[in-house]
N, C-alpha and C. Protein backbone atom coordinates (compact mmCIF):
# COMPACT_ATOMS: atom_id res chain seq x y z
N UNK A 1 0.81 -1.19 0.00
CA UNK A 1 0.00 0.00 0.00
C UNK A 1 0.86 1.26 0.00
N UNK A 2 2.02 1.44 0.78
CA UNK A 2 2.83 2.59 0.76
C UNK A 2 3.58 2.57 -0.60
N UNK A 3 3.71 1.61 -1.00
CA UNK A 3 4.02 1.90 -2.75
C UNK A 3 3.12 2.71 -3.07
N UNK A 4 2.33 2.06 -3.54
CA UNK A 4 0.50 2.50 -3.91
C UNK A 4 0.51 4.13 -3.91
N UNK A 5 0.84 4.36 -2.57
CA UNK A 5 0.69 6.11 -2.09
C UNK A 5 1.78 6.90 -2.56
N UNK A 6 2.96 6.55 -2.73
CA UNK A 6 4.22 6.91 -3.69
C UNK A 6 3.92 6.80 -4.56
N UNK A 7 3.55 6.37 -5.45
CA UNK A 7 3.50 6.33 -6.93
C UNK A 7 2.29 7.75 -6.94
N UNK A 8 1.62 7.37 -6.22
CA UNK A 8 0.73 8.38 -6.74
C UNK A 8 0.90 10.07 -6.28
N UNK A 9 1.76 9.92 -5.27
CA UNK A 9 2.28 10.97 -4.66
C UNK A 9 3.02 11.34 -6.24
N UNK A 10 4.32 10.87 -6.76
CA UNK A 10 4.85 10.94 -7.67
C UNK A 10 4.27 11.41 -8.76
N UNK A 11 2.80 11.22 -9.13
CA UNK A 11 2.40 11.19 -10.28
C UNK A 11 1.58 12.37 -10.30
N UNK A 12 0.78 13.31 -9.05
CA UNK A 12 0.92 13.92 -8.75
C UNK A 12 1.75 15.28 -8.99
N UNK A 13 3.31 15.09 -8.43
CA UNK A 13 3.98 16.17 -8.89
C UNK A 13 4.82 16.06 -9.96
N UNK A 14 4.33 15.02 -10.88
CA UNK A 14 5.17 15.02 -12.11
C UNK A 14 3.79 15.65 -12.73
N UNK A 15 2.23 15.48 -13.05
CA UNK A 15 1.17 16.20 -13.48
C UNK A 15 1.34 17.74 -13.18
N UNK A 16 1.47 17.81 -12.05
CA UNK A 16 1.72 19.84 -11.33
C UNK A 16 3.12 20.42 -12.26
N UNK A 17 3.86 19.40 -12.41
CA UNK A 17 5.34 20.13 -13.08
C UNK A 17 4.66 20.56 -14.60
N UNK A 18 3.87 19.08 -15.17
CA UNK A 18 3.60 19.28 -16.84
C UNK A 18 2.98 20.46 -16.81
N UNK A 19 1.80 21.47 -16.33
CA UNK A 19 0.53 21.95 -15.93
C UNK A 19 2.16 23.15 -15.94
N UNK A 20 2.77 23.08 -14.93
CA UNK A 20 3.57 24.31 -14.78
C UNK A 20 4.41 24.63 -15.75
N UNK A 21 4.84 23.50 -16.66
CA UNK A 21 5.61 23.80 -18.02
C UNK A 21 4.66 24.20 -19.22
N UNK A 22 3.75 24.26 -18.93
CA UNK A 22 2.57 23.84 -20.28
C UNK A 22 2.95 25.87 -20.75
N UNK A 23 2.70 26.81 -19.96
CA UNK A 23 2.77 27.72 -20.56
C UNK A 23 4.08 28.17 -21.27
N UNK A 24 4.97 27.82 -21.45
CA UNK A 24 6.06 28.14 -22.47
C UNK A 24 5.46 28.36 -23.72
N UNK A 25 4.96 27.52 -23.82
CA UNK A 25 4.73 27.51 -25.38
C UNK A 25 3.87 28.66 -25.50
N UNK A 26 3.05 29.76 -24.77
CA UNK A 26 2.15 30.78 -25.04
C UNK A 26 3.54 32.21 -25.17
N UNK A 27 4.64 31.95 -24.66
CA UNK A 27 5.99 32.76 -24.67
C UNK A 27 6.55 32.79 -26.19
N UNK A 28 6.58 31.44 -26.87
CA UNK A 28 6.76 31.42 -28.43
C UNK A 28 6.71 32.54 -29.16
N UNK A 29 5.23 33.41 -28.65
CA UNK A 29 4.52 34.25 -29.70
C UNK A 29 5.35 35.41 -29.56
N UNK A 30 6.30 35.54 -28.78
CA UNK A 30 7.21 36.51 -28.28
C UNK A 30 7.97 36.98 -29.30
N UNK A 31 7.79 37.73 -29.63
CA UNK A 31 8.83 38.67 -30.92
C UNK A 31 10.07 38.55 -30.41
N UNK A 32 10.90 38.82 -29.43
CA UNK A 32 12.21 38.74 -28.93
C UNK A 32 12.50 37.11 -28.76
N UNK A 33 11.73 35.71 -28.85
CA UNK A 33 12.28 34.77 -29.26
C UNK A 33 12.55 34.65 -30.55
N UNK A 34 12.48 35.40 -31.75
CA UNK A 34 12.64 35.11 -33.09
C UNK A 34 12.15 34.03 -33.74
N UNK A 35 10.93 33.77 -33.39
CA UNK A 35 10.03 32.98 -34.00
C UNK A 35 9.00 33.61 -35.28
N UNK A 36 9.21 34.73 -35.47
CA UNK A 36 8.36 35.51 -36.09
C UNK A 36 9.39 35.80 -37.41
N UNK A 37 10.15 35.06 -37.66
CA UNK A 37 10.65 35.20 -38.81
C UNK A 37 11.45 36.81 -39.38
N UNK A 38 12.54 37.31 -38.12
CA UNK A 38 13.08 38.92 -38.53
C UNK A 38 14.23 38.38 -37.46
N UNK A 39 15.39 38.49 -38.55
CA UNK A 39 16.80 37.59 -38.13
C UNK A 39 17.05 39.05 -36.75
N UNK A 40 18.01 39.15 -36.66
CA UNK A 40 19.03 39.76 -35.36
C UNK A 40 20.03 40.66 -36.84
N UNK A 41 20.22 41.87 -36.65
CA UNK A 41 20.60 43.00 -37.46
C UNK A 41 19.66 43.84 -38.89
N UNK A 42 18.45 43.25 -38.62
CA UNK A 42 17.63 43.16 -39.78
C UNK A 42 16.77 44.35 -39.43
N UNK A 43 15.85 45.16 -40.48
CA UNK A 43 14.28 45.73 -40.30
C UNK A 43 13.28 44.84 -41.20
N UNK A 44 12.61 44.60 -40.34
CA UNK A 44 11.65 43.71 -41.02
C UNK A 44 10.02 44.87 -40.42
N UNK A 45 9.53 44.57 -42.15
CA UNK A 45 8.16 44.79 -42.26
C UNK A 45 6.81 43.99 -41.79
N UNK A 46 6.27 44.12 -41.19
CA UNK A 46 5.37 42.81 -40.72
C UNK A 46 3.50 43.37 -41.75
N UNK A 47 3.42 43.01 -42.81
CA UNK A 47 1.80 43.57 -43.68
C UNK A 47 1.03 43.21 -42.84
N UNK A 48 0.93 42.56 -40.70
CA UNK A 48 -0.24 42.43 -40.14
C UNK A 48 0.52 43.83 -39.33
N UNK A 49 -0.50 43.52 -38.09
CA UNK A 49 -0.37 44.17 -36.67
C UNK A 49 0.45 43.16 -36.11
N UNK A 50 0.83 43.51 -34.74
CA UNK A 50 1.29 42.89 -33.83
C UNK A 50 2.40 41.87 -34.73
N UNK A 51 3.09 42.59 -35.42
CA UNK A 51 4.27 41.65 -36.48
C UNK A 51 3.73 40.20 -36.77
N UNK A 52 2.68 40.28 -37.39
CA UNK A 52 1.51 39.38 -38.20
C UNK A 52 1.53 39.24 -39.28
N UNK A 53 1.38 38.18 -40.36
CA UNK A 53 1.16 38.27 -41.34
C UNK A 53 2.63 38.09 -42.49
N UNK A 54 2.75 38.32 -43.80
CA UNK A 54 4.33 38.25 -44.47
C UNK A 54 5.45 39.11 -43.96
N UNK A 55 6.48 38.73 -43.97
CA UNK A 55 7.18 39.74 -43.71
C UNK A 55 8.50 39.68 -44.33
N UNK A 56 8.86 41.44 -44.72
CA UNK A 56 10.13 41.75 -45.01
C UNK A 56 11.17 41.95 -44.74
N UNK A 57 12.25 41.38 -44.62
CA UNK A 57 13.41 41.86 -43.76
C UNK A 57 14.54 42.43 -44.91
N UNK A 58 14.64 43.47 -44.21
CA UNK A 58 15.88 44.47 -45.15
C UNK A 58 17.08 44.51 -43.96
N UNK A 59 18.00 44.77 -44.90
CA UNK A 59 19.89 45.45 -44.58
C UNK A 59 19.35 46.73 -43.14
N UNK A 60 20.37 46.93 -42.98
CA UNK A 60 20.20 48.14 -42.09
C UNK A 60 21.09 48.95 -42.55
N UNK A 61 20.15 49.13 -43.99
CA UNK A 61 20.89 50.25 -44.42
C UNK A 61 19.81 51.43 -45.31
N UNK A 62 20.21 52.49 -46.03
CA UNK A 62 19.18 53.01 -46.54
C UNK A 62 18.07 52.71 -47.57
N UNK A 63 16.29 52.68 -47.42
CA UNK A 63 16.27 51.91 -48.53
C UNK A 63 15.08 52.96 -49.15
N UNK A 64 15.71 53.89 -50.45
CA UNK A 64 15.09 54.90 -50.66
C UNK A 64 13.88 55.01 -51.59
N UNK A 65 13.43 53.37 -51.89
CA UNK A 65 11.95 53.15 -52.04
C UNK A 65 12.20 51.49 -51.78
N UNK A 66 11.33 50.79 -50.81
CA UNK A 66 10.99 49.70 -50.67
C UNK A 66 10.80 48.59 -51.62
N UNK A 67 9.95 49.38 -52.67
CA UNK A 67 9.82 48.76 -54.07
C UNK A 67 7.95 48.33 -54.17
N UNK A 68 7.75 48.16 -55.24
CA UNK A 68 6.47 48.16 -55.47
C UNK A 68 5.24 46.45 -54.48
N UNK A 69 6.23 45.91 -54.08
CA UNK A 69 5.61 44.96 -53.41
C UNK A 69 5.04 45.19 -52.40
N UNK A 70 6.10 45.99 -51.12
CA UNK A 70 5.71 46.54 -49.87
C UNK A 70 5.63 47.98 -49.95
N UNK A 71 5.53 48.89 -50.63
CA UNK A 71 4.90 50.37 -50.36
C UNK A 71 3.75 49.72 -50.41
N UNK A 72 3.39 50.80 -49.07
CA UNK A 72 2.53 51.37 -48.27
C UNK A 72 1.57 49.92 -48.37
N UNK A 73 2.58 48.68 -47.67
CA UNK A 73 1.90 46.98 -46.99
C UNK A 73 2.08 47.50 -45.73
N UNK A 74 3.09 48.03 -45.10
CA UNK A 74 3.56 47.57 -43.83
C UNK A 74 2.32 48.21 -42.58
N UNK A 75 2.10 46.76 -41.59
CA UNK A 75 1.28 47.52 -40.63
C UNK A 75 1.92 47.68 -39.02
N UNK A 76 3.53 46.74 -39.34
CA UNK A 76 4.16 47.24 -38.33
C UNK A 76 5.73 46.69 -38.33
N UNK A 77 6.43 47.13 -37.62
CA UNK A 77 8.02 46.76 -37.67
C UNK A 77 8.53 46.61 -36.73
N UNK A 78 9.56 45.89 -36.74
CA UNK A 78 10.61 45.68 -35.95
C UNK A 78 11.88 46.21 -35.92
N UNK A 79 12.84 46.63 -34.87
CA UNK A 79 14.19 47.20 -35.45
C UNK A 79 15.18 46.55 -34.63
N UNK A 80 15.77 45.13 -35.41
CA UNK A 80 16.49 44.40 -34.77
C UNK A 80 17.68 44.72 -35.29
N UNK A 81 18.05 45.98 -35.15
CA UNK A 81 19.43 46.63 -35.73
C UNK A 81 19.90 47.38 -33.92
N UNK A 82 21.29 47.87 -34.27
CA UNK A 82 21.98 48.75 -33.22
C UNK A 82 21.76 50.22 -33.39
N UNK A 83 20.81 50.11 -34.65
CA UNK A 83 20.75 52.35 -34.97
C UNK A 83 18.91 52.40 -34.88
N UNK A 84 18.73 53.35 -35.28
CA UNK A 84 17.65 53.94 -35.33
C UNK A 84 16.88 53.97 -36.62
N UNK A 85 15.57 53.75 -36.53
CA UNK A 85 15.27 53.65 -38.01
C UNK A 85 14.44 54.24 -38.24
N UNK A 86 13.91 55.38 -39.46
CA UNK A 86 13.45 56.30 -39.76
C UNK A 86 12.49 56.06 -40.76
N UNK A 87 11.34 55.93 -40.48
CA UNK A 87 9.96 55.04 -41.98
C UNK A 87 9.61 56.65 -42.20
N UNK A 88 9.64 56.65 -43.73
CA UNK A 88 8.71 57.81 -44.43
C UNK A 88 7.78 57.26 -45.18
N UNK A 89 6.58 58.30 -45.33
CA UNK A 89 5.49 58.04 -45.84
C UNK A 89 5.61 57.87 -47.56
N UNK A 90 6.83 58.26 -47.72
CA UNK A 90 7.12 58.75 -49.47
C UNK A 90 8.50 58.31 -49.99
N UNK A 91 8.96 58.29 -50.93
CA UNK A 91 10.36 58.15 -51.47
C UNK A 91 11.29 59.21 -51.27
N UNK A 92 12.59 58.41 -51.46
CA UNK A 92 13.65 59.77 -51.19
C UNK A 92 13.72 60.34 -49.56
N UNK A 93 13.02 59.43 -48.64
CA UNK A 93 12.86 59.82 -47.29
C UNK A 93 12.09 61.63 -47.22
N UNK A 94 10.88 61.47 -47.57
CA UNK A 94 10.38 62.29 -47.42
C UNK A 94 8.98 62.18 -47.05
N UNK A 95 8.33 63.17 -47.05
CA UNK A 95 7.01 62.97 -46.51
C UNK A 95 6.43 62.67 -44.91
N UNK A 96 6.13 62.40 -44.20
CA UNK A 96 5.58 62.24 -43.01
C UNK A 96 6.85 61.16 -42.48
N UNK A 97 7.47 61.21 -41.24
CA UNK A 97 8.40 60.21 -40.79
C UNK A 97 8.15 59.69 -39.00
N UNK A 98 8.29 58.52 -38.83
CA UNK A 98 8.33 58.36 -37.88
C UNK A 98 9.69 57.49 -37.58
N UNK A 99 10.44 57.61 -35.87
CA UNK A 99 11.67 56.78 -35.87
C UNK A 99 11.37 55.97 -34.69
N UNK A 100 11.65 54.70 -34.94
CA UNK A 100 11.68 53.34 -34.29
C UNK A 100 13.00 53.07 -33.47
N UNK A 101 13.40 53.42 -31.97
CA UNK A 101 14.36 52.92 -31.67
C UNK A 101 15.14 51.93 -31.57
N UNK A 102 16.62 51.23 -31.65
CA UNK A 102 17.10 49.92 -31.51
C UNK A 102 16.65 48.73 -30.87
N UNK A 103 16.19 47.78 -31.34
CA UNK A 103 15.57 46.65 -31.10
C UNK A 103 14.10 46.63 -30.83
N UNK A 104 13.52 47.83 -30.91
CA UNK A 104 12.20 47.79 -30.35
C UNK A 104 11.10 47.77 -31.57
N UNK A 105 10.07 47.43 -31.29
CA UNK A 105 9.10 47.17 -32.42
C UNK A 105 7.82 48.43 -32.18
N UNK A 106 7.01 48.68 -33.66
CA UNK A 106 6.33 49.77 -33.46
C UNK A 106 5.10 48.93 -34.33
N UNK A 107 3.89 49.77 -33.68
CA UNK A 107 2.89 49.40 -34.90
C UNK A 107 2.46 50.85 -35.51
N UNK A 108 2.13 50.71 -36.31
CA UNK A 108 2.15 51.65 -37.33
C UNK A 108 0.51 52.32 -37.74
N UNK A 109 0.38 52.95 -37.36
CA UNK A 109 -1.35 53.31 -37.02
C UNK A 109 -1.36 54.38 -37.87
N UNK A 110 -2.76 54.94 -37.79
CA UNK A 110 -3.25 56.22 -38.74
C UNK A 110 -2.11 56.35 -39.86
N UNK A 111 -1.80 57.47 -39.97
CA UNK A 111 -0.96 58.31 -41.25
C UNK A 111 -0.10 57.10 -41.42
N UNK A 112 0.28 56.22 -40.62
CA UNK A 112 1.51 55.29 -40.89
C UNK A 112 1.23 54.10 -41.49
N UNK A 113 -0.08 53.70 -41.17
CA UNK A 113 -0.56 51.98 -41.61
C UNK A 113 -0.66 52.21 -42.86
N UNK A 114 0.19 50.83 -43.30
CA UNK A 114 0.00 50.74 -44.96
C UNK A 114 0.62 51.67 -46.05
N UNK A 115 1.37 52.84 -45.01
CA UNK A 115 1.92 54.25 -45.25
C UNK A 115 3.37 54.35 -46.28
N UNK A 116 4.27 53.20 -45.70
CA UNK A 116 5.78 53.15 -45.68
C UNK A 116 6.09 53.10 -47.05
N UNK A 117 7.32 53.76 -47.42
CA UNK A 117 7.56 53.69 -49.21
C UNK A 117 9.21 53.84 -48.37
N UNK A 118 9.99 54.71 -47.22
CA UNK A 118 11.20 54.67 -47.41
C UNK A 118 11.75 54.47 -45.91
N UNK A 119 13.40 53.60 -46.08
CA UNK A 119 13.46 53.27 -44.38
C UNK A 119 14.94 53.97 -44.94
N UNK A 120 15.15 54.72 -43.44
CA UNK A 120 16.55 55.53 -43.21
C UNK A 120 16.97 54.64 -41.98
N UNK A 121 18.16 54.59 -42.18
CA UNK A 121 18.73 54.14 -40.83
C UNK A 121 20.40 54.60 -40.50
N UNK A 122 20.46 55.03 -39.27
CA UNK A 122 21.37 55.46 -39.08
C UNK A 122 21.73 55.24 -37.42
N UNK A 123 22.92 55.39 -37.17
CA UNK A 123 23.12 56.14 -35.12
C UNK A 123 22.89 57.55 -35.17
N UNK A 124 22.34 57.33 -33.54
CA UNK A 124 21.66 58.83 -33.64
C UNK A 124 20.52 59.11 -33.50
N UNK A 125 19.82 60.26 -32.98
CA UNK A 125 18.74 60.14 -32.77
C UNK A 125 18.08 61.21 -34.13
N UNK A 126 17.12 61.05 -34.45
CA UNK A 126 16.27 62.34 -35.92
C UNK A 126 16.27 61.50 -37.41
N UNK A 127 15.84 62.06 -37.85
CA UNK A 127 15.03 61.80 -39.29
C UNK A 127 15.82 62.55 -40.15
N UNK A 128 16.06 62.31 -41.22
CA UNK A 128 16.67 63.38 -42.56
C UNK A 128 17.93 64.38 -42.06
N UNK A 129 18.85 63.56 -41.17
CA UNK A 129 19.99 64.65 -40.98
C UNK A 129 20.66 64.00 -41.51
């Protein structure tokens, strides 16, 4: 019988451990695990929200029209670079701009959703210097 009660004691806190591991996998969806497909030095375009949906990953370098696939797709980004990155509404880095700091991700709302035609990137903080 004291077997009996060990085993089940055992089985017990091996069930409580599974139950306590089970949420990892809801962590996956985590943009900073790189499961979302946007390598480490990259800007990637995400055509959902919440970096959803296809996505583009560019150089971190200047890109003074995106090209006719992704102007004005993007509904949000990531900036898995060391600089700062600068989205304009237009070519030639012009038009309406917003800047995305190092490693951090933005979603891209009003004037910006679907907006993007040019990415600046540089160190430093500002737009068009």
């Amino acid at each position: 019988m004291k077997l009996t009660v060990r085993s089940a004691a055992l089985g017990a806190v091996l069930a409580a451990t599974a139950v306590l591991a089970a949420p990892g996998s809801a962590s996956a969806a985590d943009p900073k695990d790189g499961v979302v497909g946007c390598s480490a030095g990259k800007v990637c375009l995400f055509d959902g929200h919440s970096l959803t949906g296809s996505v583009l990953q560019l150089d971190a370098v200047d890109h003074r029209n995106i090209g006719p696939a992704w102007n004005d797709r993007a509904g949000s980004l990531w900036n898995r670079t060391d600089k700062h990155v600068c989205v304009w509404t237009d070519e030639n880095f012009r038009g309406e701009n917003w800047i995305i700091e190092p490693g951090k991700t933005q979603e891209l709302f009003f004037a910006y959703d679907n907006s993007v035609t040019s990415i600046e990137v540089h160190y430093g903080f500002g737009c068009g210097g």
